[in-house]
Protein backbone atom coordinates (compact mmCIF):
# COMPACT_ATOMS: atom_id res chain seq x y z
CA UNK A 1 3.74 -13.04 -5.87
CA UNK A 2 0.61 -11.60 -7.01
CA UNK A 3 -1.68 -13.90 -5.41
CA UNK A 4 -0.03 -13.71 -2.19
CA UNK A 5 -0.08 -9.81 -2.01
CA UNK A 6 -3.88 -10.32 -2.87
CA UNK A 7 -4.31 -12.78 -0.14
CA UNK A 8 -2.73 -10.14 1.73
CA UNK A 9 -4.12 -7.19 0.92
CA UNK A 10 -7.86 -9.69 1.83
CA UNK A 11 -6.46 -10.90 4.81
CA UNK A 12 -6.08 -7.19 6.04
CA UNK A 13 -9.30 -5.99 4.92
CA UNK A 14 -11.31 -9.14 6.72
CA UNK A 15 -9.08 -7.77 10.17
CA UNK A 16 -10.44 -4.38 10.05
CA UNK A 17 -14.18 -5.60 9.73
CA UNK A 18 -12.94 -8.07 12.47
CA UNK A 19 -12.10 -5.08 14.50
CA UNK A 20 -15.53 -3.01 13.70
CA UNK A 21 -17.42 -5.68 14.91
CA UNK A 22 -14.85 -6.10 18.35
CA UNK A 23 -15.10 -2.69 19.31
CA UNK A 24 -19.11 -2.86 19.24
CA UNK A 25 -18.99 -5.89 21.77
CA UNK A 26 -16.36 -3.84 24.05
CA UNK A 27 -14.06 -6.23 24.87
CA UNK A 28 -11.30 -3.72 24.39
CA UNK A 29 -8.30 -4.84 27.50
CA UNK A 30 -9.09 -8.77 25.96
CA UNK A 31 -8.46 -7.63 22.34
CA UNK A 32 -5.96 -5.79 22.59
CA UNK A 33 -3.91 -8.24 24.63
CA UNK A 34 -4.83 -10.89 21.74
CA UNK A 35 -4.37 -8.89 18.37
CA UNK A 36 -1.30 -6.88 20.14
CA UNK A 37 1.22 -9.75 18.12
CA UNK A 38 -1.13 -9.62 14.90
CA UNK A 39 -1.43 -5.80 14.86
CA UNK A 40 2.16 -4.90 14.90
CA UNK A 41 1.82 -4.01 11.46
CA UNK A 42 -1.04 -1.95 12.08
CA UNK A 43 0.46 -0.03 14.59
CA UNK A 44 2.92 1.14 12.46
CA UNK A 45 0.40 2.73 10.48
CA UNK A 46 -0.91 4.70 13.40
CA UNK A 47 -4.48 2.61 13.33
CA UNK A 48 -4.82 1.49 17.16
């Protein structure tokens, strides 16, 4: 249990450097359409 919330918890932080580095190419409509299944989480939490 631990190891999977820590896999987790790196899994999460490796998406938002992911998304620092999309957001300087600007392929924005493509991303968005892409991470829209893999971001529901994130949504929730108000960060798109």
């Amino acid at each position: 249990l631990i190891l999977h919330q820590l896999s987790l918890e790196i899994t999460i932080f490796l998406k938002k450097k992911k998304k620092k580095k999309k957001k300087k190419k600007k392929k924005k409509k493509r991303d968005k359409n892409d991470d829209d299944d893999d971001d529901n989480n994130n949504n929730i939490h108000g960060i798109n």
